[in-house]
PDB file of N, CA and C in Angstrom:
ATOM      1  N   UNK A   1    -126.197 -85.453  13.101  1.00  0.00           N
ATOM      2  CA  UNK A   1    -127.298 -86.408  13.182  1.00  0.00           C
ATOM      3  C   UNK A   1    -127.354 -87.326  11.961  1.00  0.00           C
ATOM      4  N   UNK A   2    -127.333 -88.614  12.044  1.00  0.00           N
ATOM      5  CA  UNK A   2    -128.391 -89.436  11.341  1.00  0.00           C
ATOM      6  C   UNK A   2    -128.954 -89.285  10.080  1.00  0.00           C
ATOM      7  N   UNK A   3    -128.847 -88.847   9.143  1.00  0.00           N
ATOM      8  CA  UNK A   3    -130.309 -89.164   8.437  1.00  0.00           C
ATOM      9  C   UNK A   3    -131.171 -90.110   8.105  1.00  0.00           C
ATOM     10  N   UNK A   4    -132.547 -89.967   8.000  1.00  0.00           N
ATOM     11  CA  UNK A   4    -133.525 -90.807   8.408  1.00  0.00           C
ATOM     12  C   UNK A   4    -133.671 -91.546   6.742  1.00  0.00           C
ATOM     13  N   UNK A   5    -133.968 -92.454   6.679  1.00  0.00           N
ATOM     14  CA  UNK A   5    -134.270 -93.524   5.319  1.00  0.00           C
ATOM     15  C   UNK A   5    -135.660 -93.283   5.029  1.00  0.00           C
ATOM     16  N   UNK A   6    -135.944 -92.431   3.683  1.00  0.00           N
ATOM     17  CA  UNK A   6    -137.194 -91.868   3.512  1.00  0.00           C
ATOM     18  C   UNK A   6    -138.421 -93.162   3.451  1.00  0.00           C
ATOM     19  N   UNK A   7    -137.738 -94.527   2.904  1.00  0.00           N
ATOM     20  CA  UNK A   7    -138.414 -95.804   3.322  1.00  0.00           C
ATOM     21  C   UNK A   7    -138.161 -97.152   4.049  1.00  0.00           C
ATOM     22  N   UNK A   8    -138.267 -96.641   5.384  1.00  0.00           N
ATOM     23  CA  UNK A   8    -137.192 -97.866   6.397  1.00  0.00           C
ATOM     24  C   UNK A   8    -137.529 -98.643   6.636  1.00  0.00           C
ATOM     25  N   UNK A   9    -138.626 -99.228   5.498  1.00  0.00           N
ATOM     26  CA  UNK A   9    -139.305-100.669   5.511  1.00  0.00           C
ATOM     27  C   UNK A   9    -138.635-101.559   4.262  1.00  0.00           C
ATOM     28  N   UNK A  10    -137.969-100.416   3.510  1.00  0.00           N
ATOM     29  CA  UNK A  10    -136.978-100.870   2.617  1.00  0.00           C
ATOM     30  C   UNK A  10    -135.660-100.574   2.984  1.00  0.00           C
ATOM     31  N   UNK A  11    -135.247-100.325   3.615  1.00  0.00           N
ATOM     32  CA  UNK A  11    -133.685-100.021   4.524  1.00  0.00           C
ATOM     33  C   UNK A  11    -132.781-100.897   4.417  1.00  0.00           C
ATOM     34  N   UNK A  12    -133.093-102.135   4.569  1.00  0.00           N
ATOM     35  CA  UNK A  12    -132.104-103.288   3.805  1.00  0.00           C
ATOM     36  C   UNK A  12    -131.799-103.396   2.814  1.00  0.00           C
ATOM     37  N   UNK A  13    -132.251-103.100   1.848  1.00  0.00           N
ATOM     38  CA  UNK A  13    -132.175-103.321   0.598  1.00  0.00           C
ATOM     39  C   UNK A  13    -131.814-102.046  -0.300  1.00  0.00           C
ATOM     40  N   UNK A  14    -132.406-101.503   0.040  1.00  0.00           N
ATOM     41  CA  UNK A  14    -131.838 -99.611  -0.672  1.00  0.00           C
ATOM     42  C   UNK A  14    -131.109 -98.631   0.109  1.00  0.00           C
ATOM     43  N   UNK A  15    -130.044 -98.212  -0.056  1.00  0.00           N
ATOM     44  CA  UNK A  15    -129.674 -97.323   0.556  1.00  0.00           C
ATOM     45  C   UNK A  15    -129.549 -95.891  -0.373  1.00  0.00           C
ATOM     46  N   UNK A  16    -129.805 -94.610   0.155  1.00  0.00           N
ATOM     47  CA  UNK A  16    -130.428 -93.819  -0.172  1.00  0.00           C
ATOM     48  C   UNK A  16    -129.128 -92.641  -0.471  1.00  0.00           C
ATOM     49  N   UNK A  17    -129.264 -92.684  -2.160  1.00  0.00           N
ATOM     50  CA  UNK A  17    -128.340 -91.820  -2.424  1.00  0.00           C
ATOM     51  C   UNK A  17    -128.433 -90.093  -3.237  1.00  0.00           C
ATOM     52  N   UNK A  18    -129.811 -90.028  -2.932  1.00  0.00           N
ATOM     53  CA  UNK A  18    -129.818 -88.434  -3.121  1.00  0.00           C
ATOM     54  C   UNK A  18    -131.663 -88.187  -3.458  1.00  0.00           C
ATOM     55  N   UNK A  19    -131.861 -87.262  -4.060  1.00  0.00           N
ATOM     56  CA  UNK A  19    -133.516 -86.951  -3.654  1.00  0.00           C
ATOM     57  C   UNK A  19    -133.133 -85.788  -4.801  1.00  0.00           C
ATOM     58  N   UNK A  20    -134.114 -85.428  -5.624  1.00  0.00           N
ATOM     59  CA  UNK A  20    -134.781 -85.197  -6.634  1.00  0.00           C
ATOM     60  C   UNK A  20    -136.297 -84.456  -7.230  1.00  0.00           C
ATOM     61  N   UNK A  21    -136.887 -83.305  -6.951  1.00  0.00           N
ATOM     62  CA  UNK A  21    -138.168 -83.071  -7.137  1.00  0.00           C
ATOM     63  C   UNK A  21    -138.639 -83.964  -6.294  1.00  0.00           C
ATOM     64  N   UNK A  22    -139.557 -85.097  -7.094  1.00  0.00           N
ATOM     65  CA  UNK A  22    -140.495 -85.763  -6.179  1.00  0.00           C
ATOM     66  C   UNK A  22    -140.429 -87.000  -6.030  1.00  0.00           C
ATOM     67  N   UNK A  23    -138.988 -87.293  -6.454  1.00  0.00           N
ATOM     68  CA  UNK A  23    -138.506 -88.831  -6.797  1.00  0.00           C
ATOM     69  C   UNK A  23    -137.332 -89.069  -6.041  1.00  0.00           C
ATOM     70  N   UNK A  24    -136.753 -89.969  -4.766  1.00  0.00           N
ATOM     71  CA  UNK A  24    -135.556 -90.240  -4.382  1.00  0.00           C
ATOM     72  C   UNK A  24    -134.568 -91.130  -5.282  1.00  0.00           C
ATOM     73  N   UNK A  25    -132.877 -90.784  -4.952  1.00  0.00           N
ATOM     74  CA  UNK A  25    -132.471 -91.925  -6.082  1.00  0.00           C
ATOM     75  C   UNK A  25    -131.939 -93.290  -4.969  1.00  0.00           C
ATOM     76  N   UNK A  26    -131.883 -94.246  -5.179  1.00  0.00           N
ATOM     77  CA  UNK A  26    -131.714 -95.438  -4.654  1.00  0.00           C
ATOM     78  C   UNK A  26    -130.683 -96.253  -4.690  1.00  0.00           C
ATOM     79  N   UNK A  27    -129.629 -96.819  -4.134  1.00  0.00           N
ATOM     80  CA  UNK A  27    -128.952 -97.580  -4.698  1.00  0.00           C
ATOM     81  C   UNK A  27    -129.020 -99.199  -4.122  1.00  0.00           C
ATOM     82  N   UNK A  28    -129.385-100.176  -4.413  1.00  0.00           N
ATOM     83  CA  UNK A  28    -129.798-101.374  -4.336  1.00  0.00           C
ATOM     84  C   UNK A  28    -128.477-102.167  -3.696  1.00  0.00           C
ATOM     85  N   UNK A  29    -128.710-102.588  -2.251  1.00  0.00           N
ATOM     86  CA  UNK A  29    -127.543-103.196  -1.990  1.00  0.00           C
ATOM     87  C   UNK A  29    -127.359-104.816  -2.156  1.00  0.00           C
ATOM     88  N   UNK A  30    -128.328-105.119  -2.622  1.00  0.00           N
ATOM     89  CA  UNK A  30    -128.796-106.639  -3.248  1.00  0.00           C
ATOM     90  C   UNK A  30    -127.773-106.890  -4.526  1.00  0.00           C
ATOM     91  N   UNK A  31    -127.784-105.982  -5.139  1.00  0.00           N
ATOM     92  CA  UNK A  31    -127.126-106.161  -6.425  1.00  0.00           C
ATOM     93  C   UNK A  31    -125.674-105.723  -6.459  1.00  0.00           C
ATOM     94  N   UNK A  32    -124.957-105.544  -4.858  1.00  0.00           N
ATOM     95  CA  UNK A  32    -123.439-105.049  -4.874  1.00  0.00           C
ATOM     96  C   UNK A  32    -122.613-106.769  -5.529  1.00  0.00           C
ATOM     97  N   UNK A  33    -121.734-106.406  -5.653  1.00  0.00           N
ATOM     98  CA  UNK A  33    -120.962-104.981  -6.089  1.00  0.00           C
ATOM     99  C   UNK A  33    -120.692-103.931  -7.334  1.00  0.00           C
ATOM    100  N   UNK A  34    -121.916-104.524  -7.967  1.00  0.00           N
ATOM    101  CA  UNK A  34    -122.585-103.812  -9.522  1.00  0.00           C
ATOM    102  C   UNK A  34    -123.839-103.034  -8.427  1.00  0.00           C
ATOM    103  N   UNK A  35    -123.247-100.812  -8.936  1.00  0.00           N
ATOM    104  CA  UNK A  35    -123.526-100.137  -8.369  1.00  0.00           C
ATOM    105  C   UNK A  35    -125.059-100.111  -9.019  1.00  0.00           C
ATOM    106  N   UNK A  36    -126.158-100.710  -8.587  1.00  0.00           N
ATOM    107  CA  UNK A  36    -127.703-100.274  -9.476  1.00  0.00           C
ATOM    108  C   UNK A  36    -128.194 -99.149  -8.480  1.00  0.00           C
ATOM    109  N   UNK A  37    -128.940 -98.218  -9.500  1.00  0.00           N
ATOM    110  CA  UNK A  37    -129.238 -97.007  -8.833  1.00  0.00           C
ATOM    111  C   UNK A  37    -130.508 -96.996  -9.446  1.00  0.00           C
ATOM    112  N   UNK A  38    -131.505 -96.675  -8.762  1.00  0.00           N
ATOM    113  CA  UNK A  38    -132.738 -97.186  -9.351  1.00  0.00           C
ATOM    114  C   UNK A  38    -133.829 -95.363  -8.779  1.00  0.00           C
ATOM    115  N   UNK A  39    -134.799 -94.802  -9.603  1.00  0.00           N
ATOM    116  CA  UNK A  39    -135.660 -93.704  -9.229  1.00  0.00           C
ATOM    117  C   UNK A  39    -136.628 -94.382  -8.796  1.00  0.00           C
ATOM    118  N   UNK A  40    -137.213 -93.792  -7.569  1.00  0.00           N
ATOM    119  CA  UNK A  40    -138.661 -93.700  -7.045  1.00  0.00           C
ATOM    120  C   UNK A  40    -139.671 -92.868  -6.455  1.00  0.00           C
ATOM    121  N   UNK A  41    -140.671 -92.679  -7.059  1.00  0.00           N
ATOM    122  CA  UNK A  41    -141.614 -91.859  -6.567  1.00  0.00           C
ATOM    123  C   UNK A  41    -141.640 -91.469  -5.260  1.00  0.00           C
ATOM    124  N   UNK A  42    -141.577 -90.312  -4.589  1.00  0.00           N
ATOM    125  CA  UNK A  42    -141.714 -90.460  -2.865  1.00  0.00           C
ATOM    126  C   UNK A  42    -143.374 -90.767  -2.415  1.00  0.00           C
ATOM    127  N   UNK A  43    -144.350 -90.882  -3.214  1.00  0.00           N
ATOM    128  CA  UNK A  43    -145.396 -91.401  -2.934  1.00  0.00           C
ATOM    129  C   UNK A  43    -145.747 -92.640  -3.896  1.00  0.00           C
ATOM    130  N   UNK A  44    -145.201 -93.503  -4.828  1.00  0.00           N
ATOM    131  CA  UNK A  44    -145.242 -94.669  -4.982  1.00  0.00           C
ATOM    132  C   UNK A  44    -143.644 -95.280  -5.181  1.00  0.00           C
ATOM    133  N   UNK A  45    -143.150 -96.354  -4.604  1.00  0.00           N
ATOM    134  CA  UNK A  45    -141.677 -96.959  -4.577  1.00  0.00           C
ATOM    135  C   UNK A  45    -142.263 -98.493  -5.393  1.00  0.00           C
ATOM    136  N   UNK A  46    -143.053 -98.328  -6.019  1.00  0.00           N
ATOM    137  CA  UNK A  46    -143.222 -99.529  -6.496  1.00  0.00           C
ATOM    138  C   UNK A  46    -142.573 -99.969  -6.874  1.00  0.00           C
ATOM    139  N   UNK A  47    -141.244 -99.554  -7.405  1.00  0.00           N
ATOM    140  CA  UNK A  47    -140.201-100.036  -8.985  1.00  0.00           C
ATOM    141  C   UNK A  47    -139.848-100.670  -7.691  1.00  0.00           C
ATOM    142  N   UNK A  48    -139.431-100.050  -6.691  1.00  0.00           N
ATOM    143  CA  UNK A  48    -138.157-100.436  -5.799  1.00  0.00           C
ATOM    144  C   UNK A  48    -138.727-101.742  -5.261  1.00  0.00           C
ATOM    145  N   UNK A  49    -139.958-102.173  -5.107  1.00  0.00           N
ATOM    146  CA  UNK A  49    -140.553-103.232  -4.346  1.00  0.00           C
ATOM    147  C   UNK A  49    -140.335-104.421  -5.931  1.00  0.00           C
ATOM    148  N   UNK A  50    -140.425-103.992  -6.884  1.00  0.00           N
ATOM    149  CA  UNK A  50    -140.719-105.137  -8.225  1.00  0.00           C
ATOM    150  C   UNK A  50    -139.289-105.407  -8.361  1.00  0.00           C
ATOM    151  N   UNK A  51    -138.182-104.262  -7.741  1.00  0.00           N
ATOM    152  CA  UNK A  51    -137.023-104.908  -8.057  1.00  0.00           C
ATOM    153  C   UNK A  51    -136.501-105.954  -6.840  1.00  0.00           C
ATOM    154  N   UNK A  52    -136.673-105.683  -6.557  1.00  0.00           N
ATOM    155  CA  UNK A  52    -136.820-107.011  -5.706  1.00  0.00           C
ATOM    156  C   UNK A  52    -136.795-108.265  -5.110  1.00  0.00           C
ATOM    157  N   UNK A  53    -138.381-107.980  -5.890  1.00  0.00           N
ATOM    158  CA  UNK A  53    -138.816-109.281  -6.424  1.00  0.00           C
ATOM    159  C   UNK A  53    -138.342-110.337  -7.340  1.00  0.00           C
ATOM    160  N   UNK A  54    -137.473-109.247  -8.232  1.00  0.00           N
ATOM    161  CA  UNK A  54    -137.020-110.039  -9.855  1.00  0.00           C
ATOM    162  C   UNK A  54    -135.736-110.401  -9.004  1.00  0.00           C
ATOM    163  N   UNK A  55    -134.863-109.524  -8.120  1.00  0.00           N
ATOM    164  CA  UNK A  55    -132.945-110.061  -7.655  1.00  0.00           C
ATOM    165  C   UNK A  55    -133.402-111.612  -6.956  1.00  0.00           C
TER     166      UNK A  55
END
């Protein structure tokens, strides 16, 4: 099966490269082919939304 994208409103943009206590790790496909791997809270992804904003 599949695995599901813990935020698939961000699914374009992050693809999801491992999970952590309470933080997933991220890797930003905006910024290929410089690998950025970015942490986010599983109850706030804010970084992931401000990065974003700034690519």
């Amino acid at each position: 099966p599949t695995p599901v994208h813990p935020l698939p409103y961000l699914e374009e943009f992050f693809e999801m490269v491992g999970c952590k206590n309470n933080s997933f790790r991220m890797r930003c496909k905006l910024c290929a082919p410089k690998y950025h791997k970015l942490m986010a809270f599983k109850n706030s992804p804010s970084n992931l939304k401000k990065h974003i904003e700034v690519s």
